[in-house]
Structure formats: structure tokens, C-alpha cells
PDB file of N, CA and C in Angstrom:
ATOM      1  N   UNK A   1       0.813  -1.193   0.000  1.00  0.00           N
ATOM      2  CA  UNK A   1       0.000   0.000   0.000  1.00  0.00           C
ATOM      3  C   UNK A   1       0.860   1.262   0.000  1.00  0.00           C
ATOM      4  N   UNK A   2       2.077   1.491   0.697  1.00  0.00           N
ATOM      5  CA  UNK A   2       2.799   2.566   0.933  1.00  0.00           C
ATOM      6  C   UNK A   2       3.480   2.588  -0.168  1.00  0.00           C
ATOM      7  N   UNK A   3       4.308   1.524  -1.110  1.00  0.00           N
ATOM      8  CA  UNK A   3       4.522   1.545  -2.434  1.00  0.00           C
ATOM      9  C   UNK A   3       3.939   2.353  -3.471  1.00  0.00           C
ATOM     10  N   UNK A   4       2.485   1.859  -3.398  1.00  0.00           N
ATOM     11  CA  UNK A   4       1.524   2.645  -4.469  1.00  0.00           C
ATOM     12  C   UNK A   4       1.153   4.061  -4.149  1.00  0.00           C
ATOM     13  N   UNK A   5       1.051   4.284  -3.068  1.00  0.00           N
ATOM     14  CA  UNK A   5       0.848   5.903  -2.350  1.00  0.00           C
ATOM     15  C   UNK A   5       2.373   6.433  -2.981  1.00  0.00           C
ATOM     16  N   UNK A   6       3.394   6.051  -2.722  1.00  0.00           N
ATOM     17  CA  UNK A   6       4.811   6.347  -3.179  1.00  0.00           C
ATOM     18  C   UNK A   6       5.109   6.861  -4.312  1.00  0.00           C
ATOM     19  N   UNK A   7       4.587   5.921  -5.379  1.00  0.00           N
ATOM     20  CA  UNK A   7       4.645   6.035  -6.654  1.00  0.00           C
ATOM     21  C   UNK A   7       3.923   6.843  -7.297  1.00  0.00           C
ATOM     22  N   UNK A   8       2.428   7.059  -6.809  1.00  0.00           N
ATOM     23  CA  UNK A   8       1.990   8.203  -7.570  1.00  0.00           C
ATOM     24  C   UNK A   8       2.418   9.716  -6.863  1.00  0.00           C
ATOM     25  N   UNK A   9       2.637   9.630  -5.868  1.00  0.00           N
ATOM     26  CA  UNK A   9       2.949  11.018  -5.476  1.00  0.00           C
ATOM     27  C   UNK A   9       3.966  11.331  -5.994  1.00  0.00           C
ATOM     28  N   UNK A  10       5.076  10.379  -6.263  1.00  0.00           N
ATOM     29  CA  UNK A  10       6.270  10.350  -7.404  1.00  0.00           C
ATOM     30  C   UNK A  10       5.779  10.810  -8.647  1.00  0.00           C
ATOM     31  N   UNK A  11       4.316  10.479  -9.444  1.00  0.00           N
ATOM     32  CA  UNK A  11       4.216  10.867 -10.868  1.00  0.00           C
ATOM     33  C   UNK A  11       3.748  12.456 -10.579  1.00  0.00           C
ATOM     34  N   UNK A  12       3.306  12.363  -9.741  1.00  0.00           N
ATOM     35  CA  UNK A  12       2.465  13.920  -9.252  1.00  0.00           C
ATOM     36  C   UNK A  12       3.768  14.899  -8.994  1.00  0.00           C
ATOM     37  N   UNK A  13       4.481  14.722  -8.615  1.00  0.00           N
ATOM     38  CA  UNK A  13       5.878  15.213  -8.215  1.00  0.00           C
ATOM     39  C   UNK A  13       6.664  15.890 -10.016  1.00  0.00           C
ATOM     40  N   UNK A  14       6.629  14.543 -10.524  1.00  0.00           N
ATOM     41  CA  UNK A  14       7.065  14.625 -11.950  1.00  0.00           C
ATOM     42  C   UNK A  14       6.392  15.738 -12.849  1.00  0.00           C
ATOM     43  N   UNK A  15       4.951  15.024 -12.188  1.00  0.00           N
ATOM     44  CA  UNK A  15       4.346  16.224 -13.481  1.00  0.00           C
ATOM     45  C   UNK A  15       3.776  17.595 -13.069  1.00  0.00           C
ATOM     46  N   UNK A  16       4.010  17.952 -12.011  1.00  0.00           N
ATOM     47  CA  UNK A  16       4.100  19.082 -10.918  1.00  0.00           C
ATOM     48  C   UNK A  16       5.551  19.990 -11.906  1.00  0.00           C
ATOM     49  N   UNK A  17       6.319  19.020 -11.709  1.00  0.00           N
ATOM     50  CA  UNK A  17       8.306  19.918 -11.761  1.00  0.00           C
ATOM     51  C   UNK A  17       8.061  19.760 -13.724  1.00  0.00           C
ATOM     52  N   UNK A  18       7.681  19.389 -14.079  1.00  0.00           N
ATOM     53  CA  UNK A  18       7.639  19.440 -16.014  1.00  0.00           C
ATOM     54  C   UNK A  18       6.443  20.272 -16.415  1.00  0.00           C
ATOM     55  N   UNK A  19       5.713  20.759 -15.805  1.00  0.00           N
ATOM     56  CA  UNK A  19       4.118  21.523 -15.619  1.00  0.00           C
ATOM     57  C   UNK A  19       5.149  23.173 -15.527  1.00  0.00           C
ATOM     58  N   UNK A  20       5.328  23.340 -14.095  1.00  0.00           N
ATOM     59  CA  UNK A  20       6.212  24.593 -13.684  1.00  0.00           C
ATOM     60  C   UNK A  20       7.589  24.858 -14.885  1.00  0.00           C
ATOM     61  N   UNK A  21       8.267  23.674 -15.072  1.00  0.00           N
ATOM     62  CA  UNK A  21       9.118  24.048 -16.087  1.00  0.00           C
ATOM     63  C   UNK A  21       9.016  24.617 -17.237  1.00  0.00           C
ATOM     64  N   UNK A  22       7.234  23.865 -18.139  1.00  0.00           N
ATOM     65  CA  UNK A  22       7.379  24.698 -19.204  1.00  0.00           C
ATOM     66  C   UNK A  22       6.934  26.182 -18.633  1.00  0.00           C
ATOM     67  N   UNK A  23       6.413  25.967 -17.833  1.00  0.00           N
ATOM     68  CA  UNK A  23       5.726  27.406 -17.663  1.00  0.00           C
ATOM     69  C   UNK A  23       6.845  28.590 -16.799  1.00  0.00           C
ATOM     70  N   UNK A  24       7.379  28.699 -16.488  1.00  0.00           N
ATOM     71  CA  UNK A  24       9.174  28.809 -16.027  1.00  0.00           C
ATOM     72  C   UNK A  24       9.808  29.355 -17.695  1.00  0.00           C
ATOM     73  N   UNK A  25      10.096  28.513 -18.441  1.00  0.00           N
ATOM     74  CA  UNK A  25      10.818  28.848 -19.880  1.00  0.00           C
ATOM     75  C   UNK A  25       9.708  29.800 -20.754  1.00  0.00           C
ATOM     76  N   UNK A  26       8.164  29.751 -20.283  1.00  0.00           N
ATOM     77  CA  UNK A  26       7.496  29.832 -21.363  1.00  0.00           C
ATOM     78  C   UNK A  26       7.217  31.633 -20.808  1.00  0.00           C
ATOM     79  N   UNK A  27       7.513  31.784 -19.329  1.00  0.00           N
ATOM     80  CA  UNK A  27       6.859  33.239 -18.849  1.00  0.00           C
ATOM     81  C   UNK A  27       8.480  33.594 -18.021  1.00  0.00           C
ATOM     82  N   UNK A  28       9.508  32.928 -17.579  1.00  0.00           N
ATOM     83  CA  UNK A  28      10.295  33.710 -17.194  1.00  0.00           C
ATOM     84  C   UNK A  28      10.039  34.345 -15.491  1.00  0.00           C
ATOM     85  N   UNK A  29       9.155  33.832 -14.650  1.00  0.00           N
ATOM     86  CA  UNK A  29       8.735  34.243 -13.798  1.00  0.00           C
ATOM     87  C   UNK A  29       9.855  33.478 -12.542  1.00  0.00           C
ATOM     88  N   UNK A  30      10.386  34.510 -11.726  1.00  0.00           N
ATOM     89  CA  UNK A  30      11.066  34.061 -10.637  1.00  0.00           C
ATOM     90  C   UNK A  30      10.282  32.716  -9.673  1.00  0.00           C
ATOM     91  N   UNK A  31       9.346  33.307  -9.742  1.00  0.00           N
ATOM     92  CA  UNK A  31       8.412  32.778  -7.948  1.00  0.00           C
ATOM     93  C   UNK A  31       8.096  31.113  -8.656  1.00  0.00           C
ATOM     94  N   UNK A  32       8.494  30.464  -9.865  1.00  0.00           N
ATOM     95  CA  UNK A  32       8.395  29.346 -10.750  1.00  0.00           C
ATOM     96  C   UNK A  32       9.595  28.656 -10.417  1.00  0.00           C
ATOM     97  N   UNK A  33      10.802  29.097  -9.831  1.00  0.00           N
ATOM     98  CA  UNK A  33      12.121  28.277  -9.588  1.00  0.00           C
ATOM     99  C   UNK A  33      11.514  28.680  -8.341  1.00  0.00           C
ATOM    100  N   UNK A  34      10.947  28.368  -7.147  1.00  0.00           N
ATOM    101  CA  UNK A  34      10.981  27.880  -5.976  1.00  0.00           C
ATOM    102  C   UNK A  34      10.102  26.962  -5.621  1.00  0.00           C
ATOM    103  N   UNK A  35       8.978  26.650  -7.071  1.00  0.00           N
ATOM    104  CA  UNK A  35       8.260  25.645  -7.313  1.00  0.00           C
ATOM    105  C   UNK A  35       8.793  24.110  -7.962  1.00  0.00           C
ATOM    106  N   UNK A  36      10.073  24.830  -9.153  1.00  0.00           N
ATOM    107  CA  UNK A  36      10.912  23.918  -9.419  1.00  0.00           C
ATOM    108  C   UNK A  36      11.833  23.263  -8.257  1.00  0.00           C
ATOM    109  N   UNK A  37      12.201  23.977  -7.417  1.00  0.00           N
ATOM    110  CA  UNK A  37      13.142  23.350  -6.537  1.00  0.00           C
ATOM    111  C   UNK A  37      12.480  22.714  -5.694  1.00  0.00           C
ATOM    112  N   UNK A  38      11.299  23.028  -5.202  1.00  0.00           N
ATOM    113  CA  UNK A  38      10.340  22.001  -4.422  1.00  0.00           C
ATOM    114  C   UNK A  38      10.288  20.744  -4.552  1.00  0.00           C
ATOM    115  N   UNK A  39      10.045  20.901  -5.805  1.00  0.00           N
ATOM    116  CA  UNK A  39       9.524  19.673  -6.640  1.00  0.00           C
ATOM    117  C   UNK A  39      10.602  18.845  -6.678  1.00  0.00           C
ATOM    118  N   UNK A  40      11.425  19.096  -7.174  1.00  0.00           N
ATOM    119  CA  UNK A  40      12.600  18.254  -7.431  1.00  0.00           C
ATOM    120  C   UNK A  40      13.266  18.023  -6.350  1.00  0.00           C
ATOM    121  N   UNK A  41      13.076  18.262  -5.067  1.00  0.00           N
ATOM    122  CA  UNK A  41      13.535  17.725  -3.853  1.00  0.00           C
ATOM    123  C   UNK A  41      12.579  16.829  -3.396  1.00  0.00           C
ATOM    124  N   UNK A  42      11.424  16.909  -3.566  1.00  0.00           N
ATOM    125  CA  UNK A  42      10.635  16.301  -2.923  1.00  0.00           C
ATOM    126  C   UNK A  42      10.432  14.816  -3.939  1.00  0.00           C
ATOM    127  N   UNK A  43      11.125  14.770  -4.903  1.00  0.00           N
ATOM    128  CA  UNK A  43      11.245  13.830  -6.202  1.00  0.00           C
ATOM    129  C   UNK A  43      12.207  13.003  -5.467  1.00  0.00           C
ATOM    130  N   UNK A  44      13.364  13.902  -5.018  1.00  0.00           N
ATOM    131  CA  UNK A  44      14.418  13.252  -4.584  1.00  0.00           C
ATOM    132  C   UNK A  44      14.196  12.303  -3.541  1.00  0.00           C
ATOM    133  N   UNK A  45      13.640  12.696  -2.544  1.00  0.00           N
ATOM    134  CA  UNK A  45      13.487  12.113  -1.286  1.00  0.00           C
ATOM    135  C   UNK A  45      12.398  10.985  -1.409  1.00  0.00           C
ATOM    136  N   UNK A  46      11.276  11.279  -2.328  1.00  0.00           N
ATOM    137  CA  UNK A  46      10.564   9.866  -2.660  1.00  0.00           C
ATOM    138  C   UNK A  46      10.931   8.926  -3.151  1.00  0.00           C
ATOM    139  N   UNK A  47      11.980   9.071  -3.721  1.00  0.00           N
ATOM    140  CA  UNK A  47      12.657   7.886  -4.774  1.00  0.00           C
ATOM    141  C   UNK A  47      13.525   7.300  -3.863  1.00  0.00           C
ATOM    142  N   UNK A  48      14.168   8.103  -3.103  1.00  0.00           N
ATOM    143  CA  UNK A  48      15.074   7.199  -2.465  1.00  0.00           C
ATOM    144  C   UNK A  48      14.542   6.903  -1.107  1.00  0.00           C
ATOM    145  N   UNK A  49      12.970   7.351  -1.046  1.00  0.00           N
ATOM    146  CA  UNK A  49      12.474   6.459   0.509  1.00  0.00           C
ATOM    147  C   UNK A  49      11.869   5.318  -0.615  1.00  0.00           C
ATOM    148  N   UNK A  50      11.532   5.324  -1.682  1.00  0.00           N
ATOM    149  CA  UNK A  50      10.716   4.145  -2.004  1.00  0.00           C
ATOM    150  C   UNK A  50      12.281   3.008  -2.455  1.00  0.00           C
ATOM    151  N   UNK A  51      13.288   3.385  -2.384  1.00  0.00           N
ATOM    152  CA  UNK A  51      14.412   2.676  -2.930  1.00  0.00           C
ATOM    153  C   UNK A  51      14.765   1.823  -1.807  1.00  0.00           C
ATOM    154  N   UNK A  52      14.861   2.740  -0.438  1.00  0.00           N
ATOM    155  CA  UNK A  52      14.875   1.870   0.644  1.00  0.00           C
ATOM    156  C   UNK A  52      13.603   1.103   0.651  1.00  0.00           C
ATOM    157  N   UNK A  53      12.937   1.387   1.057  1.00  0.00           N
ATOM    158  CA  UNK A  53      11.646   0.276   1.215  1.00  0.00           C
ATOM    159  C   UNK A  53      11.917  -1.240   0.204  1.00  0.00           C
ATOM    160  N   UNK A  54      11.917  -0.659  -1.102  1.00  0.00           N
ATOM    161  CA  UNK A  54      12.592  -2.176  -1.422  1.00  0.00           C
ATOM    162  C   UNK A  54      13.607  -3.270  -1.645  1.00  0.00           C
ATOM    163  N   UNK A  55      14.335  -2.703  -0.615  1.00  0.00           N
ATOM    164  CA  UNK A  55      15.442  -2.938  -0.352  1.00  0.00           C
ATOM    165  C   UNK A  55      15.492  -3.888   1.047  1.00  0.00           C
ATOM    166  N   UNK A  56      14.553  -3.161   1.288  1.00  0.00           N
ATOM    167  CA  UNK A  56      13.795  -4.177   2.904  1.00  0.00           C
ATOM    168  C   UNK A  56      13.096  -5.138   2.936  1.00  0.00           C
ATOM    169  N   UNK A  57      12.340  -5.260   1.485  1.00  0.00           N
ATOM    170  CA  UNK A  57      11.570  -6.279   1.136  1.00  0.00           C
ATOM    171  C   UNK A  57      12.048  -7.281   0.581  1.00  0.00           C
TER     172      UNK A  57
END
């Protein structure tokens, strides 16, 4: 169950940080790189809590 909760908040994450990006290149707006950096930390840290988890399994 915590796998699948994992994984989509992982795609939501993805398409959160590629959503802000085009829109980042497409308007140039500052307050869009602190949405990018969100994102992509919070990408970070899911992948590698779901990396441990199966690593335990």
C-alpha cells in the first residue's frame, strides 16, 4: 500500500516539476524556480524512501 501511495505522489511530483518548467521557460517568472526546486527535492526524497523500502523487502 505505501509503495503505491509512493509512486503516484512520485508521478504527481514529476508532473508538478515538467508543468512549472514549461511554464518557467514559457513566462520567465522568478516565484516558478521555488516551485521547481520544491519539486525536485521532494522527487528526490521519494525515490530514495521508495528505494529503501525495497530494499527491505
Amino acid at each position: 500500500m505505501l509503495n503505491t501511495i509512493l509512486k503516484w505522489l512520485l508521478i504527481l511530483c514529476t508532473a508538478s516539476l515538467l508543468v512549472n518548467g514549461l511554464l518557467f521557460a514559457g513566462t520567465g517568472n522568478r516565484t516558478l524556480l521555488v516551485n521547481i526546486a520544491g519539486n525536485a527535492g521532494l522527487g528526490v526524497v521519494l525515490a530514495l524512501y521508495l528505494g529503501i523500502i525495497r530494499k527491505k523487502q
